[in-house]
PDB file of N, CA and C in Angstrom:
ATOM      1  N   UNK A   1     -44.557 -21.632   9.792  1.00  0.00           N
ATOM      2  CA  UNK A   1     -44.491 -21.105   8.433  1.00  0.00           C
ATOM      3  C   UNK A   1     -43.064 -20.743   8.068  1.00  0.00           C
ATOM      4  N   UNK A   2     -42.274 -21.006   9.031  1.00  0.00           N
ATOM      5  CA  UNK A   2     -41.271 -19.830   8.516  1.00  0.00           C
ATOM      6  C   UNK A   2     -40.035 -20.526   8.296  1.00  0.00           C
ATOM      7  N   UNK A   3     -40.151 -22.630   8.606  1.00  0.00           N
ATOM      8  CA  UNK A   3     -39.809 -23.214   7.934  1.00  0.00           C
ATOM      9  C   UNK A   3     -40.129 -23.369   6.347  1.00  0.00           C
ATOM     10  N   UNK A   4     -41.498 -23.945   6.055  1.00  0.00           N
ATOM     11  CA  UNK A   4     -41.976 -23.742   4.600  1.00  0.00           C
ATOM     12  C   UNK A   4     -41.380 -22.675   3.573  1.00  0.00           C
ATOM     13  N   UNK A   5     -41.137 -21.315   4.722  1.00  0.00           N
ATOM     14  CA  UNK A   5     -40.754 -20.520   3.884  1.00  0.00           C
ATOM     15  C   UNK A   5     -38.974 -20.067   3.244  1.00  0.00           C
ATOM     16  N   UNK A   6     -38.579 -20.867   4.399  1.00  0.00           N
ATOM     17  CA  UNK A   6     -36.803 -20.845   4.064  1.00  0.00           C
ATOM     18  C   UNK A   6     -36.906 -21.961   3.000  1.00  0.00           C
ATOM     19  N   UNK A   7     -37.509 -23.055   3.020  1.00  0.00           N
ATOM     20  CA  UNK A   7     -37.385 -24.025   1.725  1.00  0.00           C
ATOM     21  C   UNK A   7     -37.992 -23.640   0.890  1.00  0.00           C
ATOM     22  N   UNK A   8     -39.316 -22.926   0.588  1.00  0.00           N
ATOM     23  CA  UNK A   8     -39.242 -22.365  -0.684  1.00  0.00           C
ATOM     24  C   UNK A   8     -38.450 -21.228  -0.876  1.00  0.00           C
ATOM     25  N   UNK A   9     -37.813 -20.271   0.002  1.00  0.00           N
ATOM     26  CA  UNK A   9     -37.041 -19.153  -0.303  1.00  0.00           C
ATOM     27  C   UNK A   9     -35.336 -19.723  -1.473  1.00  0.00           C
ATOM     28  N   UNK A  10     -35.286 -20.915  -0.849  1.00  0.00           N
ATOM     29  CA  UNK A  10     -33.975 -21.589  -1.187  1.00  0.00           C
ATOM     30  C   UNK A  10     -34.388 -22.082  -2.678  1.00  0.00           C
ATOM     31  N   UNK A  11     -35.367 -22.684  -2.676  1.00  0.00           N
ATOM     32  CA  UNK A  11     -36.274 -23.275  -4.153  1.00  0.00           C
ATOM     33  C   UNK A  11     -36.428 -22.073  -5.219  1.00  0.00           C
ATOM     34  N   UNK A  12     -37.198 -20.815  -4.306  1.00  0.00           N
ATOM     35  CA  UNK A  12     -37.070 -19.857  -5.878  1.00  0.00           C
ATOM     36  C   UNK A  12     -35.793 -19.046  -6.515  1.00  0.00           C
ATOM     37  N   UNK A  13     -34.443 -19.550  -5.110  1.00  0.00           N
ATOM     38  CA  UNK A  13     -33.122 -18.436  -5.414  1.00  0.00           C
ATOM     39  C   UNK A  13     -32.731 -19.256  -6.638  1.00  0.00           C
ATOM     40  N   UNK A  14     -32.827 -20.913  -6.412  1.00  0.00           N
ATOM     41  CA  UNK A  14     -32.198 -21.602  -7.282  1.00  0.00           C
ATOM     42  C   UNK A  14     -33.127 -21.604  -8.922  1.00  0.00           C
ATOM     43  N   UNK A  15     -34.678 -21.381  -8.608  1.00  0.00           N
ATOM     44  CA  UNK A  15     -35.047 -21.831  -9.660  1.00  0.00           C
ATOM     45  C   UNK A  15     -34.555 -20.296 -10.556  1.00  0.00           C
ATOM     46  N   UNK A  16     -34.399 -18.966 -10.070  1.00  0.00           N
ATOM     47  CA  UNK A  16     -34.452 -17.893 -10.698  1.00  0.00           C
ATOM     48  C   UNK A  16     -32.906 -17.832 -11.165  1.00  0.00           C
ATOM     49  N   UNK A  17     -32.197 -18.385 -11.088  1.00  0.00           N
ATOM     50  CA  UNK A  17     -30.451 -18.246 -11.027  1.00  0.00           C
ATOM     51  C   UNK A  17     -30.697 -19.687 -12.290  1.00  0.00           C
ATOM     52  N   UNK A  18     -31.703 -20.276 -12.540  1.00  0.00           N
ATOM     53  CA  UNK A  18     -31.545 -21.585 -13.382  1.00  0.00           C
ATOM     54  C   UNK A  18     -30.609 -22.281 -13.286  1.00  0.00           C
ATOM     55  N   UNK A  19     -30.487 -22.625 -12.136  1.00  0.00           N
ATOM     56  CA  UNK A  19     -29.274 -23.751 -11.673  1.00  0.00           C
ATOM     57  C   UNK A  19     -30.108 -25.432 -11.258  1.00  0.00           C
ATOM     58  N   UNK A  20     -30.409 -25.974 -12.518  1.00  0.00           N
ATOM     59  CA  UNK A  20     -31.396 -27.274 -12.488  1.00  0.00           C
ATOM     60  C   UNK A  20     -30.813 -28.021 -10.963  1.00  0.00           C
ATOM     61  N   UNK A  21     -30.033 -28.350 -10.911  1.00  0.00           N
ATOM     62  CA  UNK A  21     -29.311 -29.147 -10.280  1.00  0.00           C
ATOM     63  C   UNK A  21     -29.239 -28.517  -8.521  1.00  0.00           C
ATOM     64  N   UNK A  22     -29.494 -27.141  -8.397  1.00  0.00           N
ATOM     65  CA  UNK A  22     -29.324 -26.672  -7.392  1.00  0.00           C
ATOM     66  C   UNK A  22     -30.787 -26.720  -6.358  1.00  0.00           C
ATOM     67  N   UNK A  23     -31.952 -26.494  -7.913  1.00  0.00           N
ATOM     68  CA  UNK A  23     -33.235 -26.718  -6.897  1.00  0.00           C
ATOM     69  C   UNK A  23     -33.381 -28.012  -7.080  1.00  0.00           C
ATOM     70  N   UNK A  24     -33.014 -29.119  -7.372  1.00  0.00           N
ATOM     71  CA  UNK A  24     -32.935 -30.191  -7.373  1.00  0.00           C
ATOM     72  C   UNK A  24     -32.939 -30.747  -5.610  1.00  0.00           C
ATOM     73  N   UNK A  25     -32.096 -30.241  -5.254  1.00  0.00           N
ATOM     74  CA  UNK A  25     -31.357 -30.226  -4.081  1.00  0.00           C
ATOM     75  C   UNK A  25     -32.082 -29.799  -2.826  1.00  0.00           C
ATOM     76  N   UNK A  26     -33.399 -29.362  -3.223  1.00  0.00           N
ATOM     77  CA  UNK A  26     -34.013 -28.872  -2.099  1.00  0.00           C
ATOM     78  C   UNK A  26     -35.094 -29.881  -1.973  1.00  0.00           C
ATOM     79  N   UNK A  27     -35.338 -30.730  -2.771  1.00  0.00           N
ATOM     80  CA  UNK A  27     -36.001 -32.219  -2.676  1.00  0.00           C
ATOM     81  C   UNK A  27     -35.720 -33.339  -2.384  1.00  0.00           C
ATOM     82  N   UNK A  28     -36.105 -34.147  -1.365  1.00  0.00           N
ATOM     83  CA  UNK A  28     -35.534 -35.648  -1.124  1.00  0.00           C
ATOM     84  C   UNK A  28     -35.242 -36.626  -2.203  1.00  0.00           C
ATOM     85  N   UNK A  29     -34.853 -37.506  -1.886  1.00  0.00           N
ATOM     86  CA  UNK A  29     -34.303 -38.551  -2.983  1.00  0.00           C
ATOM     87  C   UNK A  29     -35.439 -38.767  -3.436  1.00  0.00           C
ATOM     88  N   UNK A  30     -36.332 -39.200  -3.091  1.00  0.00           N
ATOM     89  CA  UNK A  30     -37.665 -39.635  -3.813  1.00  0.00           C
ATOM     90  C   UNK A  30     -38.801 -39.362  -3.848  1.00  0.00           C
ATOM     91  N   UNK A  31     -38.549 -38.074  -3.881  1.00  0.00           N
ATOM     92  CA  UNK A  31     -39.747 -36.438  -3.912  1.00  0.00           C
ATOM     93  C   UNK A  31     -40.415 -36.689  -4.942  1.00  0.00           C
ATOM     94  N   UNK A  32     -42.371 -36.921  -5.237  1.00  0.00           N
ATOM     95  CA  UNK A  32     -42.717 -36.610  -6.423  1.00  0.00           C
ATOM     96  C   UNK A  32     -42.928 -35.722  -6.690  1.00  0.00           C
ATOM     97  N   UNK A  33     -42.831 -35.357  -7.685  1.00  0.00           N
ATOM     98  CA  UNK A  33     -43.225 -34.102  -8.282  1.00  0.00           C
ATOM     99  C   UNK A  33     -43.787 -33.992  -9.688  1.00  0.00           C
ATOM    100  N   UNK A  34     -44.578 -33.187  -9.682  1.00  0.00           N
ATOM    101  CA  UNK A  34     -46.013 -32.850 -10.374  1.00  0.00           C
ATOM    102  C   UNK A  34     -45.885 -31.083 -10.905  1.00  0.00           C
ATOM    103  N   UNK A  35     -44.859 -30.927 -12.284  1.00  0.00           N
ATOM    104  CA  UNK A  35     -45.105 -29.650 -12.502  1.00  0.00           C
ATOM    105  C   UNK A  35     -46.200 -29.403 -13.504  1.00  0.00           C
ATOM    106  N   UNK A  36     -46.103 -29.388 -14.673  1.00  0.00           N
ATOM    107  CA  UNK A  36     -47.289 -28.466 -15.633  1.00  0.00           C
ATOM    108  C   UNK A  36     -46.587 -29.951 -16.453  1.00  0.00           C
ATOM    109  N   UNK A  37     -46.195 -30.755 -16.638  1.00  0.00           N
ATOM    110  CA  UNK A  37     -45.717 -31.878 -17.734  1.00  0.00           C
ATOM    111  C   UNK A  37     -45.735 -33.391 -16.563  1.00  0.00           C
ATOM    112  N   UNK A  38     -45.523 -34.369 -17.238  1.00  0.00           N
ATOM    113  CA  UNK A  38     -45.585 -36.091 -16.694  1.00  0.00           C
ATOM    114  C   UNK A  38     -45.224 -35.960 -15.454  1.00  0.00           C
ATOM    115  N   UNK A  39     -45.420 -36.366 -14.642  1.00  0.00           N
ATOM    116  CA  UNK A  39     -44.806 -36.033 -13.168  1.00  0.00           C
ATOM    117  C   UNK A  39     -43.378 -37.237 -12.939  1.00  0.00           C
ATOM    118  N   UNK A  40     -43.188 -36.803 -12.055  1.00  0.00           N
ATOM    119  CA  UNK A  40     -41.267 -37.880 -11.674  1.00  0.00           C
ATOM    120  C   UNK A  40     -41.283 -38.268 -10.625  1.00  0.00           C
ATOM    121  N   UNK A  41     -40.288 -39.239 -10.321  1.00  0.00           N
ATOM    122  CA  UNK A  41     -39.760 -39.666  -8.882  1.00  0.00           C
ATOM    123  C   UNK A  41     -38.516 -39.413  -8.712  1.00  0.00           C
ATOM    124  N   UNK A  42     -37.848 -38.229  -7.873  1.00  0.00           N
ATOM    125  CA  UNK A  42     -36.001 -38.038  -7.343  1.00  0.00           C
ATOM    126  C   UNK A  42     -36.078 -36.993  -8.274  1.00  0.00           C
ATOM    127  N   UNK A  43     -34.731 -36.600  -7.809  1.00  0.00           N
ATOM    128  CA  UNK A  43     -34.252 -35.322  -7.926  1.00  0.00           C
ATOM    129  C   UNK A  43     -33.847 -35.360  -9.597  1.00  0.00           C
ATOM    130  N   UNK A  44     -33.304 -36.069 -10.428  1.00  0.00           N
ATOM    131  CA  UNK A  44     -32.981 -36.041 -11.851  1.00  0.00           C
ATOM    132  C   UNK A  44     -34.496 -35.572 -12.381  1.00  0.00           C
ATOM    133  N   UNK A  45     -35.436 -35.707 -11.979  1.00  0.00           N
ATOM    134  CA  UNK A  45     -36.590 -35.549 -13.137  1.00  0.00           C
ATOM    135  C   UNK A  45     -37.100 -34.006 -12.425  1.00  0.00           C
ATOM    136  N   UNK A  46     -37.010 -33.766 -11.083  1.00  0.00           N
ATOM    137  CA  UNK A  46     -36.670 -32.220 -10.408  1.00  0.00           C
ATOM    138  C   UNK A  46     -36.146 -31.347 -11.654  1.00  0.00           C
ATOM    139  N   UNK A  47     -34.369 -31.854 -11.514  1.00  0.00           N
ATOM    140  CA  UNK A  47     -33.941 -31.416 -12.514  1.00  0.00           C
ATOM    141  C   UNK A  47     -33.847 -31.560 -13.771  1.00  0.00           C
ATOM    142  N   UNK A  48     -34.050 -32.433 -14.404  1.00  0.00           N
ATOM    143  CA  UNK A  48     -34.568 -31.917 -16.545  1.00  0.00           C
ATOM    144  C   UNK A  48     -35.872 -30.831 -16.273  1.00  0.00           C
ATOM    145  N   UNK A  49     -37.039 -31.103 -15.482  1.00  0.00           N
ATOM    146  CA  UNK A  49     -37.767 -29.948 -15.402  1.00  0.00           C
ATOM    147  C   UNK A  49     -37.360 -28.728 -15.679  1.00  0.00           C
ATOM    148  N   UNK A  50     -36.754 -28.043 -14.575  1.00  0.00           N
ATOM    149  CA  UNK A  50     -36.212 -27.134 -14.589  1.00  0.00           C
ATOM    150  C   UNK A  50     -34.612 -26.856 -15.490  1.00  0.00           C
ATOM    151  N   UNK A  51     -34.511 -27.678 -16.034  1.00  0.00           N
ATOM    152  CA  UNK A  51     -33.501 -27.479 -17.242  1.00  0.00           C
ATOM    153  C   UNK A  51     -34.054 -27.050 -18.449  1.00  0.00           C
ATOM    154  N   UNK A  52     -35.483 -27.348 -18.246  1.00  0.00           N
ATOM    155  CA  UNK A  52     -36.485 -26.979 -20.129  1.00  0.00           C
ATOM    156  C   UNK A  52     -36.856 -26.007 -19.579  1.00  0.00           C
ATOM    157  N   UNK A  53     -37.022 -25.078 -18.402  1.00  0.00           N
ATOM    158  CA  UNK A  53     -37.373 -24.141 -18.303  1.00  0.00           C
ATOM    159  C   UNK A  53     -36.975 -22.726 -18.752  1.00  0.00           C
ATOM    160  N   UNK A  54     -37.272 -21.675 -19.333  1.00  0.00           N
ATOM    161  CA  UNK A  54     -36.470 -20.474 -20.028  1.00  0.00           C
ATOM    162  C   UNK A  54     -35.616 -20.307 -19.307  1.00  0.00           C
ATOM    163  N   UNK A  55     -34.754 -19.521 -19.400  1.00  0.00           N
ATOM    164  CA  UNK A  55     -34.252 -18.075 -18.586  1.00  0.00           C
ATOM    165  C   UNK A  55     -34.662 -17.271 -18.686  1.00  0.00           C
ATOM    166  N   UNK A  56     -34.503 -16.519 -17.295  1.00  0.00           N
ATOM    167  CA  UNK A  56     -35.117 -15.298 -16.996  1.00  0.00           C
ATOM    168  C   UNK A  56     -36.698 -15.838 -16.150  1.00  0.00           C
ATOM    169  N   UNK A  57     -36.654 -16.916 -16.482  1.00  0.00           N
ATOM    170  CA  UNK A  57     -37.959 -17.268 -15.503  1.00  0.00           C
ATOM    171  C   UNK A  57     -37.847 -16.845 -13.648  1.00  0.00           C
ATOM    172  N   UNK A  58     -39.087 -16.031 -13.245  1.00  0.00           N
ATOM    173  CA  UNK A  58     -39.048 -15.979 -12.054  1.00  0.00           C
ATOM    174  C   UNK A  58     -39.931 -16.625 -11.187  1.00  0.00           C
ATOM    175  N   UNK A  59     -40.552 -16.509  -9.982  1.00  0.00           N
ATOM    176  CA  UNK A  59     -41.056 -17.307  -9.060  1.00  0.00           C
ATOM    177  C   UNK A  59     -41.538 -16.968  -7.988  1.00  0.00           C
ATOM    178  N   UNK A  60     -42.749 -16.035  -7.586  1.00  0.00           N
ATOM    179  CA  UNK A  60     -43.117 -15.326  -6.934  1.00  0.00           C
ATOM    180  C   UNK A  60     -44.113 -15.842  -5.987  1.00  0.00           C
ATOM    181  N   UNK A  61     -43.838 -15.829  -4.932  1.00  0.00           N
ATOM    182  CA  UNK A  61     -45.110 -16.732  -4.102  1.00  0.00           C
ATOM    183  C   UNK A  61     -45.322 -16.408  -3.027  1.00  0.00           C
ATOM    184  N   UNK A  62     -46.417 -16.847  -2.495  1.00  0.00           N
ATOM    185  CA  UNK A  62     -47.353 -16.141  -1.192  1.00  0.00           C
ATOM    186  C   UNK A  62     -47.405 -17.678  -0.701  1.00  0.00           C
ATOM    187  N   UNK A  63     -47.516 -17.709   0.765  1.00  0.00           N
ATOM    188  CA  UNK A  63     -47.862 -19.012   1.426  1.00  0.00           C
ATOM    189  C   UNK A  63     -49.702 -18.923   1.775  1.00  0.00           C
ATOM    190  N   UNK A  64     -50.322 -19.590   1.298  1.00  0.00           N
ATOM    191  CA  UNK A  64     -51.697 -19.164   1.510  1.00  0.00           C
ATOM    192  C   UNK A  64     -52.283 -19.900   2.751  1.00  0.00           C
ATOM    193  N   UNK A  65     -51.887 -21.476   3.052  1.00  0.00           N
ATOM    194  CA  UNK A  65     -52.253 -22.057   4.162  1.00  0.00           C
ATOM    195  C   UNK A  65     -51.035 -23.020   4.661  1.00  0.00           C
ATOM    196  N   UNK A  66     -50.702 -23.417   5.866  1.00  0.00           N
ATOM    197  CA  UNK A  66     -49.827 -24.571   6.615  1.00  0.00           C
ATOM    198  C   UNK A  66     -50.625 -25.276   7.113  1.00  0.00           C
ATOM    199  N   UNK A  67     -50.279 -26.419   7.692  1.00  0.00           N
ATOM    200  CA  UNK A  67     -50.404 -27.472   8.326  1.00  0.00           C
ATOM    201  C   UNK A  67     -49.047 -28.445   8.607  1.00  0.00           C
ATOM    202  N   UNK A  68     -49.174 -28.182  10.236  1.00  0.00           N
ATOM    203  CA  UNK A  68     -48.050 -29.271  10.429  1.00  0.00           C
ATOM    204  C   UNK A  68     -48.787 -30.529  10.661  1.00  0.00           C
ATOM    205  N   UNK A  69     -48.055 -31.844  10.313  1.00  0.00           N
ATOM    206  CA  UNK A  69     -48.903 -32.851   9.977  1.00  0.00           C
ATOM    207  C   UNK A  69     -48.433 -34.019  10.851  1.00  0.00           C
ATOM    208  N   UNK A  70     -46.969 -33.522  10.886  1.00  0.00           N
ATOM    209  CA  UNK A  70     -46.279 -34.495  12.064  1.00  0.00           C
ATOM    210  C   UNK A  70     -44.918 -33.520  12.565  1.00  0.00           C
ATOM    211  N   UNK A  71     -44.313 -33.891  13.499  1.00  0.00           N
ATOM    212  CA  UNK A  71     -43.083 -32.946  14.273  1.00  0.00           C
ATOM    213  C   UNK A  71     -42.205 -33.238  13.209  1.00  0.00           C
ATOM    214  N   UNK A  72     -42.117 -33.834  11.947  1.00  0.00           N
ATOM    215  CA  UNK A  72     -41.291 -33.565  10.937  1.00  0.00           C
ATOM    216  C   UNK A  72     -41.528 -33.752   9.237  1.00  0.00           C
ATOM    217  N   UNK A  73     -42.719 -32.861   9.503  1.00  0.00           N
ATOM    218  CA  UNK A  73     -43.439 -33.007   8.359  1.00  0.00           C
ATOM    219  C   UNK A  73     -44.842 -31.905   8.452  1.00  0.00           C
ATOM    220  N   UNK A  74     -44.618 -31.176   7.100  1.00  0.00           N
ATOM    221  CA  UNK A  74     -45.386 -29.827   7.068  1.00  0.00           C
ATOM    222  C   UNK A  74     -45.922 -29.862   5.720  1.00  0.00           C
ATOM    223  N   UNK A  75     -47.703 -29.277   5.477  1.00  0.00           N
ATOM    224  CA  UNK A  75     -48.140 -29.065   4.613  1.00  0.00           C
ATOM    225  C   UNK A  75     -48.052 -27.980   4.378  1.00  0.00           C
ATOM    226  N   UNK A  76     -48.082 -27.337   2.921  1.00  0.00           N
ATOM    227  CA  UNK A  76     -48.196 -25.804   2.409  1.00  0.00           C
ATOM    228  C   UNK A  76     -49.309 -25.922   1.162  1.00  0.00           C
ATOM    229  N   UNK A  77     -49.904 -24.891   0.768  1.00  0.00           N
ATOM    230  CA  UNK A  77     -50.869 -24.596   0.329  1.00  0.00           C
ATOM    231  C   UNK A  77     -50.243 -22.936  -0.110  1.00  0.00           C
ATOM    232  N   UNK A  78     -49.910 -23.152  -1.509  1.00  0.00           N
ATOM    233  CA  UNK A  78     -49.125 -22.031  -1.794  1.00  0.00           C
ATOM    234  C   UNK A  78     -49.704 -21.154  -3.329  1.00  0.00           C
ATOM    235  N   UNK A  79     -49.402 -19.822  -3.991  1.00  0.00           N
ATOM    236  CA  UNK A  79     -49.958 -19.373  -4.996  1.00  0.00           C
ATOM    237  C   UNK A  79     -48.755 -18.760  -5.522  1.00  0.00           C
ATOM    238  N   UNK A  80     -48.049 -19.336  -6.642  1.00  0.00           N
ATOM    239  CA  UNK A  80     -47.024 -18.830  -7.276  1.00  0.00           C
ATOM    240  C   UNK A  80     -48.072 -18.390  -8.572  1.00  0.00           C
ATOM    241  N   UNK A  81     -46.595 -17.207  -8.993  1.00  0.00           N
ATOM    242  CA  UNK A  81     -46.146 -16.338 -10.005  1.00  0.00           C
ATOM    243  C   UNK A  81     -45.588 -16.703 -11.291  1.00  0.00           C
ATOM    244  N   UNK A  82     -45.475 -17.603 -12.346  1.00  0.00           N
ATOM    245  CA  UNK A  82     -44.138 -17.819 -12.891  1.00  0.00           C
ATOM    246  C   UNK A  82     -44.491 -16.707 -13.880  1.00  0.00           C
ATOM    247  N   UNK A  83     -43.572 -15.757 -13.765  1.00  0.00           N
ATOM    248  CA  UNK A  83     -43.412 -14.873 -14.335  1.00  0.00           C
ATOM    249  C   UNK A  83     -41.969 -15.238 -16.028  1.00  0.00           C
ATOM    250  N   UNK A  84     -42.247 -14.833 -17.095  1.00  0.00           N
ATOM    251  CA  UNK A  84     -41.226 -14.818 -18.311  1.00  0.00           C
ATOM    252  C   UNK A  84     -40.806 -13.767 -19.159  1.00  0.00           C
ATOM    253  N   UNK A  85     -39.947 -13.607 -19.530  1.00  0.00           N
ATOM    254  CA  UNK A  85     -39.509 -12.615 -20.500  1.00  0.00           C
ATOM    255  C   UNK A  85     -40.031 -12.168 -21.817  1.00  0.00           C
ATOM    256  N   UNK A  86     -40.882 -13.356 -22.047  1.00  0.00           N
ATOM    257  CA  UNK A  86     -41.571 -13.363 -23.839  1.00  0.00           C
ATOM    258  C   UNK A  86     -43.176 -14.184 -23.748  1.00  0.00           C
ATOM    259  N   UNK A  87     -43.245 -13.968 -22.235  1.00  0.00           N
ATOM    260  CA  UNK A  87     -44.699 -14.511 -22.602  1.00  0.00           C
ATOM    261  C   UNK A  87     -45.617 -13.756 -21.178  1.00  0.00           C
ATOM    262  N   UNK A  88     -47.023 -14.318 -21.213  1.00  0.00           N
ATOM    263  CA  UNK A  88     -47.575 -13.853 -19.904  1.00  0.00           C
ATOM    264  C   UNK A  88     -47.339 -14.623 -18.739  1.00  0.00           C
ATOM    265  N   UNK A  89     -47.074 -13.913 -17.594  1.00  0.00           N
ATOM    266  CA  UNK A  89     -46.972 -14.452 -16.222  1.00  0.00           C
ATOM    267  C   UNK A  89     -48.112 -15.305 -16.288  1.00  0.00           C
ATOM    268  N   UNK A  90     -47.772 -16.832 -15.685  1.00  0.00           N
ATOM    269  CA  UNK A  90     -48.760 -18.036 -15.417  1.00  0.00           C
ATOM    270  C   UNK A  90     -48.940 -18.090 -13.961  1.00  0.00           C
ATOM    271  N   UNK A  91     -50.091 -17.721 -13.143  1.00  0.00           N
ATOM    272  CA  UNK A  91     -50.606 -18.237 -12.041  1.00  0.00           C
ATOM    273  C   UNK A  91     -50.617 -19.402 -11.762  1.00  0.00           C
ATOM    274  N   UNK A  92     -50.597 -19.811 -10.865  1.00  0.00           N
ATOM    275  CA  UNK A  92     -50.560 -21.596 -10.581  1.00  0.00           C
ATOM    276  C   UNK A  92     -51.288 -21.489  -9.010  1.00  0.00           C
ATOM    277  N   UNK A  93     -51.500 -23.120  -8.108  1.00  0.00           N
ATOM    278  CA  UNK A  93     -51.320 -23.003  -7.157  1.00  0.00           C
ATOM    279  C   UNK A  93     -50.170 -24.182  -7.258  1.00  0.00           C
ATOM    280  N   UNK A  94     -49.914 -24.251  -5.738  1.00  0.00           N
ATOM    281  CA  UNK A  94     -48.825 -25.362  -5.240  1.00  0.00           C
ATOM    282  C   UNK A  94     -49.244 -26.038  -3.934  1.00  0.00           C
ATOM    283  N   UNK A  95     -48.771 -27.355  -3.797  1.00  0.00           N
ATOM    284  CA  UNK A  95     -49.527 -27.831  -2.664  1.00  0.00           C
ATOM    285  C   UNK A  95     -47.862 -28.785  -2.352  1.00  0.00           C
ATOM    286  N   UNK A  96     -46.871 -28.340  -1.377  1.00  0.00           N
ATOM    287  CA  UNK A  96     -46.283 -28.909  -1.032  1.00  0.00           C
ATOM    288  C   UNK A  96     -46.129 -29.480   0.064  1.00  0.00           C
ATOM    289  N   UNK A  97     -45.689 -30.666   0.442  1.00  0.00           N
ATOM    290  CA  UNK A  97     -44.851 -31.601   1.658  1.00  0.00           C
ATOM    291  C   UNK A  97     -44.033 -31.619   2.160  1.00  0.00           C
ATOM    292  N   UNK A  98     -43.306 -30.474   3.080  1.00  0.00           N
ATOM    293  CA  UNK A  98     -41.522 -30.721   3.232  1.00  0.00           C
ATOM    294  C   UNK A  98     -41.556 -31.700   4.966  1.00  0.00           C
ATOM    295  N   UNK A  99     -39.902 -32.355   4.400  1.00  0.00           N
ATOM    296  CA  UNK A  99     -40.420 -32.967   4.944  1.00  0.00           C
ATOM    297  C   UNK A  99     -38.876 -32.811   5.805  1.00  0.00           C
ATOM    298  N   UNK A 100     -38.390 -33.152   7.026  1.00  0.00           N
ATOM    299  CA  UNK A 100     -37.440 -32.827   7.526  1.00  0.00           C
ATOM    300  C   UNK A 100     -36.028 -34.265   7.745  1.00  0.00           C
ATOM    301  N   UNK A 101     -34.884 -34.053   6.849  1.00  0.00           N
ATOM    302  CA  UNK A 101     -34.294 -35.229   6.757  1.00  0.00           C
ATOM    303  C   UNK A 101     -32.718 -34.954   7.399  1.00  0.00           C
ATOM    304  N   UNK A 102     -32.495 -35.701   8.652  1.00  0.00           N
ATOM    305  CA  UNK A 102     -31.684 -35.341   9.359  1.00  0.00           C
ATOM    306  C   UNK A 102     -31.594 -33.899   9.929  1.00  0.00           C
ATOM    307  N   UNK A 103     -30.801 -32.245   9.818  1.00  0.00           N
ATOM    308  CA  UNK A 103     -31.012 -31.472  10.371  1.00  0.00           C
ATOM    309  C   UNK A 103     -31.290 -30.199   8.890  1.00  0.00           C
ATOM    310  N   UNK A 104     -32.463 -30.915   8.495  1.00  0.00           N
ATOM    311  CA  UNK A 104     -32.285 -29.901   6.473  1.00  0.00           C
ATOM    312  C   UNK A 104     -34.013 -29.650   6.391  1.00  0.00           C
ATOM    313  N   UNK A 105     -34.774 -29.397   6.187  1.00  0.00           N
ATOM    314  CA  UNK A 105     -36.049 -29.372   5.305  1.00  0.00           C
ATOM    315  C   UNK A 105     -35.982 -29.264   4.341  1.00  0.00           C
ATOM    316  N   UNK A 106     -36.556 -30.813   3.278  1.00  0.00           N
ATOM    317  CA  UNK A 106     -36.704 -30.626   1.657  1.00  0.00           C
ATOM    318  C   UNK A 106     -38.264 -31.395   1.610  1.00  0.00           C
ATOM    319  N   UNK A 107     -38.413 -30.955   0.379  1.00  0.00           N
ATOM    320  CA  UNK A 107     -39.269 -30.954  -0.596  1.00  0.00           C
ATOM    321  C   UNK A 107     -39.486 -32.546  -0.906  1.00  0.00           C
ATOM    322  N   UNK A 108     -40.799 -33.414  -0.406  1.00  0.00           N
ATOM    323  CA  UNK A 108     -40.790 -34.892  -0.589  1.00  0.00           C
ATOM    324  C   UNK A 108     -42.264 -34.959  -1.725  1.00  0.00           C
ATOM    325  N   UNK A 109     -42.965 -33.671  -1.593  1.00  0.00           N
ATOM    326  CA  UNK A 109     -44.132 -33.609  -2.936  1.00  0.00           C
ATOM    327  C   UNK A 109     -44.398 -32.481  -3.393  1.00  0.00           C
ATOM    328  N   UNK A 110     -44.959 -32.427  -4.582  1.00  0.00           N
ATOM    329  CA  UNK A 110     -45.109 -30.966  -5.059  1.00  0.00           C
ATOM    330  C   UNK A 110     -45.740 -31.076  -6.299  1.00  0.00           C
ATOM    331  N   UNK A 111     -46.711 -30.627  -6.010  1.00  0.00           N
ATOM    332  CA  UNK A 111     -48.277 -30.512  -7.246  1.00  0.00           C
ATOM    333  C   UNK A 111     -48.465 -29.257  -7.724  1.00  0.00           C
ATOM    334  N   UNK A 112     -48.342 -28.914  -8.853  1.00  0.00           N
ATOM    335  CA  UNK A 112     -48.307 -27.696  -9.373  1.00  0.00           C
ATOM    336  C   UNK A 112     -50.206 -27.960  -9.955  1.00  0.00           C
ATOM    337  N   UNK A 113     -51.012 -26.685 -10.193  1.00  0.00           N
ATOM    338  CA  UNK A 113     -52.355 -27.003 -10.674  1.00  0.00           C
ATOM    339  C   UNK A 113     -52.324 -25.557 -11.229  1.00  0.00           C
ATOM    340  N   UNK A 114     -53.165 -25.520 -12.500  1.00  0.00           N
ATOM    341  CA  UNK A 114     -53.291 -24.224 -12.728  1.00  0.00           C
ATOM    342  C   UNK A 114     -54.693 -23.296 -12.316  1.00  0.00           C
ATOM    343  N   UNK A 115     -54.708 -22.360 -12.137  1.00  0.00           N
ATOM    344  CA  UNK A 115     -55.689 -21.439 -11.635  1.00  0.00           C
ATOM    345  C   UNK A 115     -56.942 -21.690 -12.805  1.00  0.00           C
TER     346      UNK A 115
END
């Protein structure tokens, strides 16, 4: 777990600092991803995501289940927060893939679903 949890720890510093480009970075080249809009392939569609996102947006999360799936490759089963400044906090779950590339753990899927 406590891999899963340094890559999302790194994922919510960047997403709360709104640096598109920075949580970008915590995903492989050809990570899909699946937020609350069309889903993408690579890190550019990572980042416009999180470029339409407010400021002040935060990111609060609990790891609810793991699974390691291979010696370089881990499931998570996660329950974020997105908390905003002008609206109500949105519950979600998350179901991510990190996956381990050279000596780094990033982010190769990520399904956002709402509660």
């Amino acid at each position: 777990m406590s891999i899963l949890t340094g890559v999302l720890d790194g994922w919510k510093s960047a997403v709360e600092a709104h640096e598109p480009e920075r949580v970008a970075d915590h995903f492989t080249e050809d990570a899909i991803f699946q937020g609350l809009h069309p889903y993408s392939v690579g890190r550019a569609g990572v980042a416009a995501y999180y470029a339409a996102q407010p400021l002040g947006m935060t990111a609060d999360y609990r790891v609810e289940e793991t699974r390691r799936l291979a010696e370089d490759v881990i499931l998570g089963y996660v329950s974020v927060d997105f908390a905003f400044t002008d609206r109500p906090t949105l519950p979600v779950h998350l179901s991510v893939v990190v996956r381990r590339v050279g000596d780094t753990w990033l982010i190769a899927h990520y399904q956002v679903s709402r509660l």
